[in-house]
PDB file of N, CA and C in Angstrom:
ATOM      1  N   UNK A   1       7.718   5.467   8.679  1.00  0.00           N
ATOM      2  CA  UNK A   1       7.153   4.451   7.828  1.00  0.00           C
ATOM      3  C   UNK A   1       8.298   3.649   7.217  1.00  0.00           C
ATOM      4  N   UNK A   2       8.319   2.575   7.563  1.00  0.00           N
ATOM      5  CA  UNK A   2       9.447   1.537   6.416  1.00  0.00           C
ATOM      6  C   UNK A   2       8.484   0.680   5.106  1.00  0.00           C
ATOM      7  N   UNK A   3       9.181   0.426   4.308  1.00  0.00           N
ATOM      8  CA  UNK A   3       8.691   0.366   2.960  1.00  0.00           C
ATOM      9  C   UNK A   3       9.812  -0.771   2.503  1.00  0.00           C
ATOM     10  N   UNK A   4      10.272  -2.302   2.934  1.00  0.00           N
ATOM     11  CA  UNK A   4      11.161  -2.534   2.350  1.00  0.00           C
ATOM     12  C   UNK A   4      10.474  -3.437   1.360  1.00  0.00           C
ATOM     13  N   UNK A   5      11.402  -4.179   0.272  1.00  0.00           N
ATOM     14  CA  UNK A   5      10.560  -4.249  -0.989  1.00  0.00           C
ATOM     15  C   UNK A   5      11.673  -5.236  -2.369  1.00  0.00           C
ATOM     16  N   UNK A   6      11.121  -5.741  -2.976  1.00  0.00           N
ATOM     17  CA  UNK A   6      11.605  -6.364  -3.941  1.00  0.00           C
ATOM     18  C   UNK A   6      11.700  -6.124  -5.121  1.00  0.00           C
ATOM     19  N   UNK A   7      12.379  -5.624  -5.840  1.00  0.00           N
ATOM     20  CA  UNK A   7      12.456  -5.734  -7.476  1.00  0.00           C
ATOM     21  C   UNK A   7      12.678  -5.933  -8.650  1.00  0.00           C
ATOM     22  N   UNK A   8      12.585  -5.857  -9.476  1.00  0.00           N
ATOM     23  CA  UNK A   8      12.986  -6.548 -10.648  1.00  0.00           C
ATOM     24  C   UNK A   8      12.930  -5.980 -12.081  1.00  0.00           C
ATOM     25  N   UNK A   9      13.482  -6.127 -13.208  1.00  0.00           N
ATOM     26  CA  UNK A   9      13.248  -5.626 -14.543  1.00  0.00           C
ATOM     27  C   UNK A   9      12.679  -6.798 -15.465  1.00  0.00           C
ATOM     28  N   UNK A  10      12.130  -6.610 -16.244  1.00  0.00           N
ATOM     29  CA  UNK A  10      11.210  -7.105 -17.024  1.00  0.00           C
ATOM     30  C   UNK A  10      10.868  -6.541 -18.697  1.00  0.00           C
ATOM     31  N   UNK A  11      10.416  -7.261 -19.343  1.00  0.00           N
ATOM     32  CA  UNK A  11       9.998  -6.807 -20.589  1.00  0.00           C
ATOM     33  C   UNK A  11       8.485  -6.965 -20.983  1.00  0.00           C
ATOM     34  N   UNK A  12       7.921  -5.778 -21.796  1.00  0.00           N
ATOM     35  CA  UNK A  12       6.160  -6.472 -21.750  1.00  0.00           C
ATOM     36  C   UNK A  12       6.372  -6.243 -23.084  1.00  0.00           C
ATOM     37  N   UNK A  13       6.548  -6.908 -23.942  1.00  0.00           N
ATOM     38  CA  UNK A  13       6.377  -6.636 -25.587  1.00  0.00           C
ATOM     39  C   UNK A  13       8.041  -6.306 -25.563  1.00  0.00           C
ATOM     40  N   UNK A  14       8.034  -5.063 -26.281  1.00  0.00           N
ATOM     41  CA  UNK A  14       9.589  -4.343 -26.521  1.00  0.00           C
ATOM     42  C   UNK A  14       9.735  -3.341 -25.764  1.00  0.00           C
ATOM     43  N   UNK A  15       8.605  -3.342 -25.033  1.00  0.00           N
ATOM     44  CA  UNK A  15       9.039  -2.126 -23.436  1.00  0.00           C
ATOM     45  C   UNK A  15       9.592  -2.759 -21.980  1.00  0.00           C
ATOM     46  N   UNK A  16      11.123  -2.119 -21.569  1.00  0.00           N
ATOM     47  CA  UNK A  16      11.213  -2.705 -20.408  1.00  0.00           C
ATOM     48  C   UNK A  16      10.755  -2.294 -19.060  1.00  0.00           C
ATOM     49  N   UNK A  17      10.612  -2.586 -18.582  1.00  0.00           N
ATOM     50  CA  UNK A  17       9.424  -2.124 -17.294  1.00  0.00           C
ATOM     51  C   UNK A  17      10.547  -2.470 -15.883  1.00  0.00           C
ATOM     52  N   UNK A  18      10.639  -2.018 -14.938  1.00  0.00           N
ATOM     53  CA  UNK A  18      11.062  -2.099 -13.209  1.00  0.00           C
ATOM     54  C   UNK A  18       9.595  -2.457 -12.638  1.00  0.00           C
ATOM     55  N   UNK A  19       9.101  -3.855 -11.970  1.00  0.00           N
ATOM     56  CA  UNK A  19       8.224  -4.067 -11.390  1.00  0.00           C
ATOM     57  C   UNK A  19       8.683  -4.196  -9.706  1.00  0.00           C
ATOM     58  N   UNK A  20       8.153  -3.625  -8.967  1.00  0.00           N
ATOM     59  CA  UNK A  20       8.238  -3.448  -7.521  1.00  0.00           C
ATOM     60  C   UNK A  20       7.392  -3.440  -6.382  1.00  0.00           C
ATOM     61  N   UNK A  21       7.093  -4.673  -5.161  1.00  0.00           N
ATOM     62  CA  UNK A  21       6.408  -4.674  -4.807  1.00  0.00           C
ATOM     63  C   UNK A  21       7.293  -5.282  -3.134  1.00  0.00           C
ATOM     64  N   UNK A  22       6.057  -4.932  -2.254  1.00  0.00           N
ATOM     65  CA  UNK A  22       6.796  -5.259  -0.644  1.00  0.00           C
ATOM     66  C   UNK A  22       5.452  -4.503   0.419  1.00  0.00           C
ATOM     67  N   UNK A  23       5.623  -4.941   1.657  1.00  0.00           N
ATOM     68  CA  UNK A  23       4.903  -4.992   2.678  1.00  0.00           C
ATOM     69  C   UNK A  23       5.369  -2.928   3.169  1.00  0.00           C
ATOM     70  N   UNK A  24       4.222  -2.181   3.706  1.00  0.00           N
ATOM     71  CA  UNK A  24       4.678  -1.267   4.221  1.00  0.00           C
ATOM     72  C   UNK A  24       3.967  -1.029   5.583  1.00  0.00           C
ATOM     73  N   UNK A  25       5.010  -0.566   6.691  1.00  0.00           N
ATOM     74  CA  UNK A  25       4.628  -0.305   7.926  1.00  0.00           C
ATOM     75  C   UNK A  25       4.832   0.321   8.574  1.00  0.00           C
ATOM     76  N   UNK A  26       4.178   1.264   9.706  1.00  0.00           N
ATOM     77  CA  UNK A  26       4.584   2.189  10.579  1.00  0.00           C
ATOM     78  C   UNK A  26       5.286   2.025  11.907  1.00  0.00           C
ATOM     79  N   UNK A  27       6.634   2.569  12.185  1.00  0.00           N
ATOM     80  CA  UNK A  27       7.239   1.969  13.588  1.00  0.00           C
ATOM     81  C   UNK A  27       6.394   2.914  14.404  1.00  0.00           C
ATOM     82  N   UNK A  28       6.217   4.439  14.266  1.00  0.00           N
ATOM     83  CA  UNK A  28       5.887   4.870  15.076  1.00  0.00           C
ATOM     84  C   UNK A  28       4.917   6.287  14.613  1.00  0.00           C
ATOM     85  N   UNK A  29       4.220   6.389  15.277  1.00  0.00           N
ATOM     86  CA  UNK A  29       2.799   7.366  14.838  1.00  0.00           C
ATOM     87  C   UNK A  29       1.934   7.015  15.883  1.00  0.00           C
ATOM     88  N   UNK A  30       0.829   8.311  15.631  1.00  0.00           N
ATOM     89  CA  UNK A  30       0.001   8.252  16.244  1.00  0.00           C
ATOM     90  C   UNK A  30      -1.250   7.379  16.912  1.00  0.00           C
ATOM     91  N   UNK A  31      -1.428   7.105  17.859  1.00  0.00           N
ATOM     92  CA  UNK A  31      -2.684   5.841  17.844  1.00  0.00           C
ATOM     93  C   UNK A  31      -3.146   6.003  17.407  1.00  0.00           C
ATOM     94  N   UNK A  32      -4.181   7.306  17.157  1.00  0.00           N
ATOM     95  CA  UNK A  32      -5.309   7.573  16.125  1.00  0.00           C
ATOM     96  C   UNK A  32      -5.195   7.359  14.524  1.00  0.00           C
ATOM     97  N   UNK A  33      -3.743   7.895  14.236  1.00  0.00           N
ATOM     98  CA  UNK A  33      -3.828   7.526  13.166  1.00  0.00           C
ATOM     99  C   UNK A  33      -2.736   6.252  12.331  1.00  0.00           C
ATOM    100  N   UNK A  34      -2.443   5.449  13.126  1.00  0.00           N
ATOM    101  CA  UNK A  34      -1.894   4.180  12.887  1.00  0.00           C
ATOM    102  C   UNK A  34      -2.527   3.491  11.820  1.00  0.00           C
ATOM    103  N   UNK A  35      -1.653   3.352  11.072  1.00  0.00           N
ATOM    104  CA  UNK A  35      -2.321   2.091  10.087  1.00  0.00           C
ATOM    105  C   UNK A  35      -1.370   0.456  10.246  1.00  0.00           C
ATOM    106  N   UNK A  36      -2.069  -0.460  10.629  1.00  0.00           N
ATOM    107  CA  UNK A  36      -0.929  -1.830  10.793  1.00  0.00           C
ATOM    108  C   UNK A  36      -0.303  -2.159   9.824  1.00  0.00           C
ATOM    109  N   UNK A  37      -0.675  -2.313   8.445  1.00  0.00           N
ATOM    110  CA  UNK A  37      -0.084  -2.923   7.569  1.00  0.00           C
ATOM    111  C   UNK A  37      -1.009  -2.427   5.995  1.00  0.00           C
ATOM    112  N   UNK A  38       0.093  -2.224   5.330  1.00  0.00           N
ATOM    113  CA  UNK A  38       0.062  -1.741   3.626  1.00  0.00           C
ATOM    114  C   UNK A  38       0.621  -2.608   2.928  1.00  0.00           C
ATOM    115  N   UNK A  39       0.517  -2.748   1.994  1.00  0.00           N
ATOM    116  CA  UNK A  39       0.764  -3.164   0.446  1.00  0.00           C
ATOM    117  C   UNK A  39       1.337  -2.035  -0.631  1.00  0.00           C
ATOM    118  N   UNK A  40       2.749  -1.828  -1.188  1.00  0.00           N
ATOM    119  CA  UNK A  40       3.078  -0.832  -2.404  1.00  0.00           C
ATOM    120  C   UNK A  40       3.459  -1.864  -3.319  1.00  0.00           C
ATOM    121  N   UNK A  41       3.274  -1.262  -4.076  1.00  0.00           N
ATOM    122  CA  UNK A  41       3.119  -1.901  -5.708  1.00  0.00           C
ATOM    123  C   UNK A  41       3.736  -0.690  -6.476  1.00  0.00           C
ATOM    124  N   UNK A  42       4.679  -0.733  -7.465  1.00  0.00           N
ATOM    125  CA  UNK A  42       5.193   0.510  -8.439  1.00  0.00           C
ATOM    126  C   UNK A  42       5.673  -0.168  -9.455  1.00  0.00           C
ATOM    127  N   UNK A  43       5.651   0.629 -10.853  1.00  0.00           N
ATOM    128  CA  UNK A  43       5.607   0.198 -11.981  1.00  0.00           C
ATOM    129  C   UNK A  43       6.448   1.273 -12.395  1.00  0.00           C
ATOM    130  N   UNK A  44       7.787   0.870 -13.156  1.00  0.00           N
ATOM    131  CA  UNK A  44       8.432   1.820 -13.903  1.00  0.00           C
ATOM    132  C   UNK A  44       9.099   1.631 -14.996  1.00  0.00           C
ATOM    133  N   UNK A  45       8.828   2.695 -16.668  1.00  0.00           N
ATOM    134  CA  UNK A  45       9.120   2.016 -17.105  1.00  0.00           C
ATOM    135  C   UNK A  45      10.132   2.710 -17.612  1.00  0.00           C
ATOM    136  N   UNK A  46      11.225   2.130 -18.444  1.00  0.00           N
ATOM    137  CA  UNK A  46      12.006   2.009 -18.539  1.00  0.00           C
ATOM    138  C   UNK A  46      13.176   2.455 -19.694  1.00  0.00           C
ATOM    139  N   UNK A  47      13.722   3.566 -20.198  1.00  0.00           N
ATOM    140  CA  UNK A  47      13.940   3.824 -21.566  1.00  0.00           C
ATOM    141  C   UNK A  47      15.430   4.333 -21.626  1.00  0.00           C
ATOM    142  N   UNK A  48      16.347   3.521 -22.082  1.00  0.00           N
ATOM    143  CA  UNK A  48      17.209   3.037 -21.668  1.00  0.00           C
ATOM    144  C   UNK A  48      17.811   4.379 -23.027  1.00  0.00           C
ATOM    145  N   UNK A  49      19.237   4.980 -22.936  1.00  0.00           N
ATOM    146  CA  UNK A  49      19.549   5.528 -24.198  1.00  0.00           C
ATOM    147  C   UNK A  49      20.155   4.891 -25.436  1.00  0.00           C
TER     148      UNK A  49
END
């Protein structure tokens, strides 16, 4: 499965957040269970010391 992807840091109020999002796909697997194409989305947040 490749997963490549874009990200970024951000602030929502006074919390900073890692927002991350990108296309995901399978080079190789099963016919049966092939999926063509995904969507990941991840949210992380962030607490810096």
């Amino acid at each position: 499965m490749v997963s490549p992807s874009i990200s970024g840091i951000t602030s929502l109020g006074k919390q900073k957040v890692q927002l991350q999002v990108g296309p995901r796909f399978n080079l190789i697997a099963p016919e049966g269970a092939k999926a063509n194409f995904g969507i990941r989305a991840q949210i992380n947040f962030v607490f810096p010391k």
